[in-house]
Protein backbone atom coordinates (compact mmCIF):
# COMPACT_ATOMS: atom_id res chain seq x y z
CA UNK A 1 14.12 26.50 36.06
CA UNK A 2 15.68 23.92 33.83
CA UNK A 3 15.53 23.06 30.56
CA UNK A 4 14.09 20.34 30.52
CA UNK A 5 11.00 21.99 33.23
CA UNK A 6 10.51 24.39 30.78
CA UNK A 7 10.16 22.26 27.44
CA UNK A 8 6.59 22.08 26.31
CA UNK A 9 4.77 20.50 23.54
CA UNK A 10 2.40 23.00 21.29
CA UNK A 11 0.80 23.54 18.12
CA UNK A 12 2.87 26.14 16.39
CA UNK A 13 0.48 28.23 14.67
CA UNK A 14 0.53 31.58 12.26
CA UNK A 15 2.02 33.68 14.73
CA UNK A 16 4.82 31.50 15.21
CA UNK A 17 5.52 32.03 11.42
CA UNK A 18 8.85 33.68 11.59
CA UNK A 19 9.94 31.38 13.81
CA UNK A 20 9.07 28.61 12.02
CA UNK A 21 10.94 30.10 9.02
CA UNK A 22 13.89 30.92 10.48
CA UNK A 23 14.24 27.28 12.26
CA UNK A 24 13.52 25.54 8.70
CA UNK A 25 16.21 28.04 7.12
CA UNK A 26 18.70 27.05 9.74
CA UNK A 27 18.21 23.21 9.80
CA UNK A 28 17.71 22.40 5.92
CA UNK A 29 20.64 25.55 5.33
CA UNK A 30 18.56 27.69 2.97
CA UNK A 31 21.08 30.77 2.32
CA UNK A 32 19.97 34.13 0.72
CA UNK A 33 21.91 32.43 -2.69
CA UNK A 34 19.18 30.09 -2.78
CA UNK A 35 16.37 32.87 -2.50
CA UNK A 36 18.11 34.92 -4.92
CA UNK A 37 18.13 32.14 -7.59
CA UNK A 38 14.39 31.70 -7.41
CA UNK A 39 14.02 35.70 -7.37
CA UNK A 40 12.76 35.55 -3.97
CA UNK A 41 13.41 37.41 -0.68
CA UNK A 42 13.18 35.99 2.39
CA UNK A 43 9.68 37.80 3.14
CA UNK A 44 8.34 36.06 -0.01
CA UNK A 45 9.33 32.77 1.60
CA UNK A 46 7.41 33.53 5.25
CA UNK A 47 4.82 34.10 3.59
CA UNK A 48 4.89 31.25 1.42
CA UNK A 49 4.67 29.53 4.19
CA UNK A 50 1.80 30.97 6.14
CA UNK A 51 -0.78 28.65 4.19
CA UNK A 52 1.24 25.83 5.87
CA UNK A 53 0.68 26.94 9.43
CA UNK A 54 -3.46 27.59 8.68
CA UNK A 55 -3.82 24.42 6.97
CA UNK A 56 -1.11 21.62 8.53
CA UNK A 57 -1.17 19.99 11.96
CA UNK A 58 1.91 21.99 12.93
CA UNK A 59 3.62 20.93 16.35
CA UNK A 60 7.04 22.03 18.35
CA UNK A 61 8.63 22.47 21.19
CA UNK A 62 8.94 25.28 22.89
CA UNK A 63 11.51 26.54 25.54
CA UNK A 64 9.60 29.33 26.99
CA UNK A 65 8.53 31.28 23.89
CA UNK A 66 11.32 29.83 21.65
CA UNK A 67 10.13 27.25 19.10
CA UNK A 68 13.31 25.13 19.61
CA UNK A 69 12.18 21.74 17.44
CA UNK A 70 9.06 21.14 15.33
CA UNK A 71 7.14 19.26 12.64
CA UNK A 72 4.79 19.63 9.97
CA UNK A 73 2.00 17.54 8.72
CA UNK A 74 0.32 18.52 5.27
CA UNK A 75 -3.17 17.11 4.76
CA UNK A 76 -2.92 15.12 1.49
CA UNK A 77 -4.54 12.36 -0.61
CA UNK A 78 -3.14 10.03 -2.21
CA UNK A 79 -4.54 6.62 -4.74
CA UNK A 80 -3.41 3.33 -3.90
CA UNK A 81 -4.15 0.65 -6.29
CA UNK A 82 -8.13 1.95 -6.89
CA UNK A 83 -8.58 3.43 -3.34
CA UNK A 84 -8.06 7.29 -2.21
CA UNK A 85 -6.61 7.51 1.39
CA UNK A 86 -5.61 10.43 3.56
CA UNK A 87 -2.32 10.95 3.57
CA UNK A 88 -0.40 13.16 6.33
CA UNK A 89 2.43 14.53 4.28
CA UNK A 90 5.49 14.99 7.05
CA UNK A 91 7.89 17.87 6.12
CA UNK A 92 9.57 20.72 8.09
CA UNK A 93 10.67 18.22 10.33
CA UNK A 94 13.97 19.63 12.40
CA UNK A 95 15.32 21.03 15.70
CA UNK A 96 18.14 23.38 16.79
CA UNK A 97 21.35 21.41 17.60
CA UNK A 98 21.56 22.92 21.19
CA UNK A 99 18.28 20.96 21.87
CA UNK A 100 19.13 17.47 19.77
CA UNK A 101 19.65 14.05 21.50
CA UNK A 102 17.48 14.75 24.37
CA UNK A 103 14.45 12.77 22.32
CA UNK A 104 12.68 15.76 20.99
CA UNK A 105 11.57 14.88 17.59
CA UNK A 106 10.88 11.21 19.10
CA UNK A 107 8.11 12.56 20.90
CA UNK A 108 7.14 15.09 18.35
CA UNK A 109 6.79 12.13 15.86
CA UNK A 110 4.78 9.80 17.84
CA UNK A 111 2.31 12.79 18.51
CA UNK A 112 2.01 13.84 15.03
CA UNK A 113 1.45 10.31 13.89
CA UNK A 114 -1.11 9.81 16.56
CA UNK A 115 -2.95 13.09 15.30
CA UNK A 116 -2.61 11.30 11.67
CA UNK A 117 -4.54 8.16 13.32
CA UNK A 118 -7.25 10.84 14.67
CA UNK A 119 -7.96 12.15 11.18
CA UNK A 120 -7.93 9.01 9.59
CA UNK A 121 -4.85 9.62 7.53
CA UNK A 122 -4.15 6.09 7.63
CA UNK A 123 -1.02 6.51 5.83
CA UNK A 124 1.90 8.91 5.44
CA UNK A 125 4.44 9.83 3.09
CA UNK A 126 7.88 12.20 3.25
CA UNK A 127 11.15 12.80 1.42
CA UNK A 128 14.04 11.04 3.65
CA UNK A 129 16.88 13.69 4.63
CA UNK A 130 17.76 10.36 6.84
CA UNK A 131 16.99 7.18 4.87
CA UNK A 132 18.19 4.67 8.29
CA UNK A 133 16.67 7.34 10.53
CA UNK A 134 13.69 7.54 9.44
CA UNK A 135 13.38 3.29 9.03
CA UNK A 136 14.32 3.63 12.57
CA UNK A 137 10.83 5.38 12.85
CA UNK A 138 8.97 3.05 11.00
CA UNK A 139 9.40 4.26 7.59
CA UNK A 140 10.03 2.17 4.71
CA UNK A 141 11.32 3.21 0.96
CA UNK A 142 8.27 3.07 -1.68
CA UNK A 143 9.26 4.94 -4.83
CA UNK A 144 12.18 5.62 -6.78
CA UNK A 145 13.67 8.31 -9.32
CA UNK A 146 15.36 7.76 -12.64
CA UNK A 147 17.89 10.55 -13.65
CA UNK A 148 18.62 10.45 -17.28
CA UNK A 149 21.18 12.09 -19.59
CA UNK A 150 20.54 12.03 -23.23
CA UNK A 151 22.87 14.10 -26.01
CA UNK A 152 21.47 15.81 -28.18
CA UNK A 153 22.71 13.08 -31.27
CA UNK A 154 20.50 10.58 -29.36
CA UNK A 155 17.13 12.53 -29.39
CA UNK A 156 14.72 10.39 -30.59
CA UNK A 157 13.73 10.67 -34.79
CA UNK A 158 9.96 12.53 -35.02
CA UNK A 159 7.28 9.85 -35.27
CA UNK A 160 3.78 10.53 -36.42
CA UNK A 161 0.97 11.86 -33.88
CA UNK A 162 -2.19 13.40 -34.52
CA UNK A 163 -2.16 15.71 -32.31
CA UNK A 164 0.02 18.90 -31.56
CA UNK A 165 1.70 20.57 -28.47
CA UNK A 166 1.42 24.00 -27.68
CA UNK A 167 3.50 25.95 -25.05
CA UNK A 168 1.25 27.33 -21.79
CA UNK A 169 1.68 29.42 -18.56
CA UNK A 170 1.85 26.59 -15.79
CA UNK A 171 -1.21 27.82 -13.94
CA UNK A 172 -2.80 26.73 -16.91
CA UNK A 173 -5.71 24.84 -15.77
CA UNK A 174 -5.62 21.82 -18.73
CA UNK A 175 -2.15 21.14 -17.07
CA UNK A 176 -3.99 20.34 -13.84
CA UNK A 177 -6.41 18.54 -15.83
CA UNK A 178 -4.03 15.89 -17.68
CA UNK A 179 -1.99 15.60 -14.06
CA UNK A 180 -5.97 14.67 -12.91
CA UNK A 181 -6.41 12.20 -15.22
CA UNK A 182 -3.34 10.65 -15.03
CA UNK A 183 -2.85 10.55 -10.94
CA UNK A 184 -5.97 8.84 -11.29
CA UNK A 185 -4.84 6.05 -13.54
CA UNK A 186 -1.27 5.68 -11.53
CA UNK A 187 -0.92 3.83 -8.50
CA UNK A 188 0.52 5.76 -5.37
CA UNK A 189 0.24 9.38 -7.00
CA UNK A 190 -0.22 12.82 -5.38
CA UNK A 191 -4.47 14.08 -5.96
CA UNK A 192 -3.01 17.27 -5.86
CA UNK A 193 -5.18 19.80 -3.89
CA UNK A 194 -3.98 23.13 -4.19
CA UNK A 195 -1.44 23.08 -1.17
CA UNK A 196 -0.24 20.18 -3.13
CA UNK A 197 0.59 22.01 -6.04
CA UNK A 198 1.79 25.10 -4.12
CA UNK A 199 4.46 22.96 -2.85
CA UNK A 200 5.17 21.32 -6.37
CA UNK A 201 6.25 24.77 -7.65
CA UNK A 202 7.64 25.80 -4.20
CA UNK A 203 11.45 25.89 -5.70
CA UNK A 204 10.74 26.17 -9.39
CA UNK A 205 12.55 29.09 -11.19
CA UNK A 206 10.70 31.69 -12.83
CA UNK A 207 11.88 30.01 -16.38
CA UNK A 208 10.34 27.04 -15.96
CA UNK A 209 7.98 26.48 -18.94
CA UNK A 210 4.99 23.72 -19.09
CA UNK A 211 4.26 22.27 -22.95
CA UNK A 212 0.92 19.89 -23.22
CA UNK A 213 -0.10 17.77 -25.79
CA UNK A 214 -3.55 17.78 -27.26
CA UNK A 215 -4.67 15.12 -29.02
CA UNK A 216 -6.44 15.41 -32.33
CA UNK A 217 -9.99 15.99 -30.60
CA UNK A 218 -8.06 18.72 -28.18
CA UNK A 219 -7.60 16.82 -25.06
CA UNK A 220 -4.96 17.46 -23.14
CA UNK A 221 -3.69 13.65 -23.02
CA UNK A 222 0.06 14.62 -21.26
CA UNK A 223 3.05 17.56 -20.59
CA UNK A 224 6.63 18.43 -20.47
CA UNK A 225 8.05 20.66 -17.39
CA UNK A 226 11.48 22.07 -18.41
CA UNK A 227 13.88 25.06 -18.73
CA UNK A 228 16.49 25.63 -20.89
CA UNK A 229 19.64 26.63 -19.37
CA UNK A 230 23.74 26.60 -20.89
CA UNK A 231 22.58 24.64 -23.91
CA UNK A 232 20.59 22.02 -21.56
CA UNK A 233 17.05 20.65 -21.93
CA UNK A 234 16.26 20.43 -18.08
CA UNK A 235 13.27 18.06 -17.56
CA UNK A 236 11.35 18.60 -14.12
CA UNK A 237 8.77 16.28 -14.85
CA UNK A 238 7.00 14.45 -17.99
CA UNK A 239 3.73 12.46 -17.67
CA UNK A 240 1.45 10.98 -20.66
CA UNK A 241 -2.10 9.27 -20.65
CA UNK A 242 -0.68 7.36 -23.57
CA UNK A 243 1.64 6.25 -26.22
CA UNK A 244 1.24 8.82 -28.84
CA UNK A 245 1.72 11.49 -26.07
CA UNK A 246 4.63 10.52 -25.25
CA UNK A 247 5.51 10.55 -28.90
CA UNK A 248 4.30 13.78 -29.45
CA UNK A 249 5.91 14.67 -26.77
CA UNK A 250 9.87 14.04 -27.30
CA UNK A 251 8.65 15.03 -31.10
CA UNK A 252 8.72 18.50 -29.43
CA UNK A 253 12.16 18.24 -27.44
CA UNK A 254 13.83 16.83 -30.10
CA UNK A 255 12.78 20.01 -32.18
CA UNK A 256 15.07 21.71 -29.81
CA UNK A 257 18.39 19.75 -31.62
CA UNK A 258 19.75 23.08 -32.68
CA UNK A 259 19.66 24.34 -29.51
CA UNK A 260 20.75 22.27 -27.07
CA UNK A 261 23.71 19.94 -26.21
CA UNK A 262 21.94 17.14 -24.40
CA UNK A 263 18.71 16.52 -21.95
CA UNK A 264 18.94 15.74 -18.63
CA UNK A 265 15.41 15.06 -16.63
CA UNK A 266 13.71 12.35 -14.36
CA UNK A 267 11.68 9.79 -14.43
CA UNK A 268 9.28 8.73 -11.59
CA UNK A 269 8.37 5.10 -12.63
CA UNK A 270 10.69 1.61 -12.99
CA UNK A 271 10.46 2.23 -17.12
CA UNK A 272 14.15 3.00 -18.20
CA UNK A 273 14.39 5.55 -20.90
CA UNK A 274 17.25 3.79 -22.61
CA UNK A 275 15.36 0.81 -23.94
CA UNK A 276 12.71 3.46 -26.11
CA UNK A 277 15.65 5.25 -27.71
CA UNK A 278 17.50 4.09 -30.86
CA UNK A 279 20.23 4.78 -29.08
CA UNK A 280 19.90 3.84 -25.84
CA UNK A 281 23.63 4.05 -24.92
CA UNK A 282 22.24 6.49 -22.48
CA UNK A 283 23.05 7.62 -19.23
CA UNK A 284 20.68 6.56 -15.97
CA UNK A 285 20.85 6.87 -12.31
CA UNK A 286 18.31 5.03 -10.15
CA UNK A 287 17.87 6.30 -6.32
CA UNK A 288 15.53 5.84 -3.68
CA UNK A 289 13.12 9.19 -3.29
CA UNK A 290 10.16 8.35 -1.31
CA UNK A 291 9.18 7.05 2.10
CA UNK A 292 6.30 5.89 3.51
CA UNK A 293 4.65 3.88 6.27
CA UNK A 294 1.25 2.99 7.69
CA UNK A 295 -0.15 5.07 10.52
CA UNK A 296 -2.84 2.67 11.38
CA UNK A 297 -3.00 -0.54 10.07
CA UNK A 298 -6.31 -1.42 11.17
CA UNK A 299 -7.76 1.70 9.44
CA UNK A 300 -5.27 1.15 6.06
CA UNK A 301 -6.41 -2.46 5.58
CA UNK A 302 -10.19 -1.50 5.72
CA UNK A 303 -9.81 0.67 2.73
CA UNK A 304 -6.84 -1.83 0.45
CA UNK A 305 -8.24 -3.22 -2.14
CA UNK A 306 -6.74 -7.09 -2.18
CA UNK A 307 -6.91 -9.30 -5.33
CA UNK A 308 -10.27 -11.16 -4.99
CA UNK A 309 -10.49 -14.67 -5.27
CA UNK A 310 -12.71 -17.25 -4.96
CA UNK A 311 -12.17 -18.25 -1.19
CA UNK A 312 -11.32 -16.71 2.01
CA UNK A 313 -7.89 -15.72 3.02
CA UNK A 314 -6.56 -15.16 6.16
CA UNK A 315 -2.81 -14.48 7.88
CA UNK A 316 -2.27 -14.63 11.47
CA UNK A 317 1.00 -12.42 12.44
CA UNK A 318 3.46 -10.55 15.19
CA UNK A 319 3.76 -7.06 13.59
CA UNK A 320 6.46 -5.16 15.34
CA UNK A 321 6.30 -0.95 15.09
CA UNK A 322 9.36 1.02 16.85
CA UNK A 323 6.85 4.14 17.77
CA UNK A 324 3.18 3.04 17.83
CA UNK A 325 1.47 0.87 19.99
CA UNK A 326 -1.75 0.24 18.57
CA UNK A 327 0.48 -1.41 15.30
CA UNK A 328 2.32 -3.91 17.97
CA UNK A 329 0.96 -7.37 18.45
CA UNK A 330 -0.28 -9.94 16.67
CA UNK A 331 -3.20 -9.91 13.85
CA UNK A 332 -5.03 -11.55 11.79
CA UNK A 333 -6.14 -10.25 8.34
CA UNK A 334 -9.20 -11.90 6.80
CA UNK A 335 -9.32 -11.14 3.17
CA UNK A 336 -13.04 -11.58 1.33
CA UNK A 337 -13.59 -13.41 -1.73
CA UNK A 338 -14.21 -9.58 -3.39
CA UNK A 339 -10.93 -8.26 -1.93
CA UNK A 340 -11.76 -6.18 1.00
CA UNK A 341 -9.90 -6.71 4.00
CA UNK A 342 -10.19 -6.61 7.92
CA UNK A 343 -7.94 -7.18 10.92
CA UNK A 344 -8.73 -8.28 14.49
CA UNK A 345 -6.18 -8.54 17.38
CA UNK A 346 -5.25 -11.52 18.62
CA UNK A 347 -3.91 -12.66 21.66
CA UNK A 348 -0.80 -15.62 21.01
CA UNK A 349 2.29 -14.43 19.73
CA UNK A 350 2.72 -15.95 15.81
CA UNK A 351 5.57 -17.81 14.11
CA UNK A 352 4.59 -15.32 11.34
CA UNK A 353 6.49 -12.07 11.41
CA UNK A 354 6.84 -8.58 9.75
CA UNK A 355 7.59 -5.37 10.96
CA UNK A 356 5.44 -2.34 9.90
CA UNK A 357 8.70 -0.88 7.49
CA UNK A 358 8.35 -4.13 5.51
CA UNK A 359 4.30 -4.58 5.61
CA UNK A 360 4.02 -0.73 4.03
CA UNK A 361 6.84 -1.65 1.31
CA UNK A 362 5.07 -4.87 0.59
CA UNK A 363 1.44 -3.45 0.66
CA UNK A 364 2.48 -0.56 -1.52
CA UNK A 365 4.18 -3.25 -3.87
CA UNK A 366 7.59 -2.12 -4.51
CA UNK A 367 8.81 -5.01 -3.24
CA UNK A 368 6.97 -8.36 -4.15
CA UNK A 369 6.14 -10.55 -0.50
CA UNK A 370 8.79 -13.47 -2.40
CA UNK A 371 11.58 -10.78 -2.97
CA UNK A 372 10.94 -9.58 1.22
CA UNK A 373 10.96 -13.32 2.44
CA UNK A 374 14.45 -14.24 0.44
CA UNK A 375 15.84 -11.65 2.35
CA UNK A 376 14.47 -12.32 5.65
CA UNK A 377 12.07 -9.15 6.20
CA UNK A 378 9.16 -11.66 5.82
CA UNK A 379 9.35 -14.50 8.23
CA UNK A 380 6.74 -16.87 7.12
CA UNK A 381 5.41 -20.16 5.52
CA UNK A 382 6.05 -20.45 1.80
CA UNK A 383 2.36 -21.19 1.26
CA UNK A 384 1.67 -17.72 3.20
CA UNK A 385 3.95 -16.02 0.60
CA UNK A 386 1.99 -17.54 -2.42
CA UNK A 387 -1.16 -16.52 -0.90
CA UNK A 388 0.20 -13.13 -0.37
CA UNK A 389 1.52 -12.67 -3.98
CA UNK A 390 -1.97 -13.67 -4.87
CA UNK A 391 -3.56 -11.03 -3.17
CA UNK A 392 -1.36 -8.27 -3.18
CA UNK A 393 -1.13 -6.34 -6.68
CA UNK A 394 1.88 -5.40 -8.41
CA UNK A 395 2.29 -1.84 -9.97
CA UNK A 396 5.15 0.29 -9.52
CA UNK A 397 4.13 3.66 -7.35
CA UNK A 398 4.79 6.97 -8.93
CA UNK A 399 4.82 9.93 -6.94
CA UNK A 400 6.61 12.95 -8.41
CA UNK A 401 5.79 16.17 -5.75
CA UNK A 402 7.85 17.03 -3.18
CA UNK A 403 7.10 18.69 0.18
């Protein structure tokens, strides 16, 4: 029989698990070195990833028995502006090169995204291996990462807080409740569930320590994620409700002056470090981290909240989408006076254009609909690109998990 005869789509489930593990290990080139240097062995990682197959929409293909491709969708939320959607989190996505170029993952992505639609996971995020591959696929860039190098003669001078931080155990359960509170003031951000936050520490070293500050009535209002390693202050992550927490904060790295050489750590937002140091001849390093795109866009626009206004809005377009069918055509949204939106299908093709890369970037707000029009991913009326600035929020996405 041939190959091709005997290539079938499945859902790979937990008995697939080792070969699920050993087709990640191969394609992403996780070596026992990298194991070692989280003190795991390679049985800690199957099972690590056993909660994956009971809980994600797992699918490959299979020649015969042998899982030969597959793909992994986790089962997230995430808030956009004021509204919490289901997210399908891709990951795991890869395929033996034996078995590549014959339109595999192709088929494996337009299956898992039509799953998505089914669960009403209207949108979905993943980490780009492939930036131009995965735009090819109908996903666009939404977030970026700062990396930042500070020595230790910069360190910010203490500043007054009321509060204090104390040093915890990162299962600590106020650290999960400042991430809470602040994921639900941020636009874009993980609500961590506790797959979510399984995969946040999924590579984290065993000295990673988690410091929180507590204001002066003891709530936890923000936290510090870092190791110290060869003299360096290694940030994984720093959020804070508020000013003073960040205060309090660096108060506490900068204690560490006698200790370290310089801190090197990233930031998840468009807010440059350099400009809140004295000495902010600092160095940064902005690149692209996240990807998204809209599954659905019938189902996304019924739950975005739009700007309201005092009248009616409406935009008649031709939305192109490279995989899904159901996002080509032409629309029109009809935005209410109180912001909610709703699309119908319509039949004539429209002057106004947008592909689905550059309606999720534009929807999500990190880029403005003026910025996407002067560079020709918008193809519209100016008088359709003021309406859309005026009812399309801007706020910079944050989103620091990975999966």
């Amino acid at each position: 029989m041939s190959r091709e005869k005997r290539l079938k789509i499945k859902k790979v489930g937990v008995e697939h698990l080792e070969q699920y593990n050993q087709l990640l290990r191969y394609v992403f080139q996780v070596t026992d070195n990298d194991l070692h240097r989280i003190g795991w062995k390679e049985r800690d990682m199957i099972l690590a990833k056993s909660p994956v197959l009971e809980q994600a929409d797992v699918l490959g293909w299979f020649d015969g028995e042998k899982l030969v491709s597959q793909v992994a969708v986790y089962p997230f939320q995430v808030r956009i502006f004021n509204a919490i959607y289901d997210m399908g989190g891709l990951t795991g996505v890869g395929t033996f090169p034996e078995y590549s170029n014959q339109g595999l993952m192709h088929k494996l992505l337009r299956q898992a995204l039509a799953n998505m639609r089914e669960k009403k996971q209207s949108i979905s995020y993943l980490y780009p291996y492939s930036i131009p591959y995965y735009r090819r696929k109908g996903w666009e860039i939404i977030s970026d990462k700062i990396t930042f190098e500070v020595k230790d003669y910069q360190l910010p001078k203490n500043k007054q807080v009321f509060g204090e931080v104390e040093r915890i155990d990162i299962d600590n359960n106020d650290l999960k409740a400042v991430y809470e509170r602040f994921a639900y003031q941020s636009h874009g951000a993980m609500l961590r569930n506790e797959l979510a936050w399984n995969e946040y520490w999924r590579w984290d070293t065993d000295n990673l320590t988690a410091a929180i500050y507590y204001n002066e009535n003891r709530q936890p209002d923000g936290y510090v994620l870092y190791w110290i390693s060869d003299e360096v202050f290694h940030i994984k992550d720093m959020i804070f409700i508020n000013e003073e927490a960040r205060s309090g904060l660096w108060n506490f790295i900068s204690a560490h002056f006698s200790m370290i050489s310089k801190v090197v750590g990233n930031i998840y937002t468009d807010e440059p470090l350099a400009f809140l140091l004295e000495d902010g001849d600092i160095k940064e390093t902005i690149s692209p981290y996240y990807m998204a795109r809209i599954v659905d866009l019938e189902q996304f626009i019924a739950q975005y909240p739009f700007k309201p206004n005092t009248e009616k809005r409406v935009w008649t377009f031709t939305l192109d989408d490279p995989l899904l069918p159901w996002n080509q055509g032409s629309f029109t949204i009809c935005i209410h006076p109180n912001g909610n939106g709703e699309v119908a299908r319509v039949g004539e093709r429209s002057k106004s254009q947008i592909d689905i890369q550059t309606m999720t970037t534009m929807l999500l707000s990190y880029k403005s609909p003026s910025y996407l029009h002067k560079i020709g991913r918008l193809s519209c009326s100016l008088e359709t690109v003021k309406m859309l600035e005026d009812a399309i929020s801007q706020q910079t996405l944050y989103f620091s998990d990975y999966f």
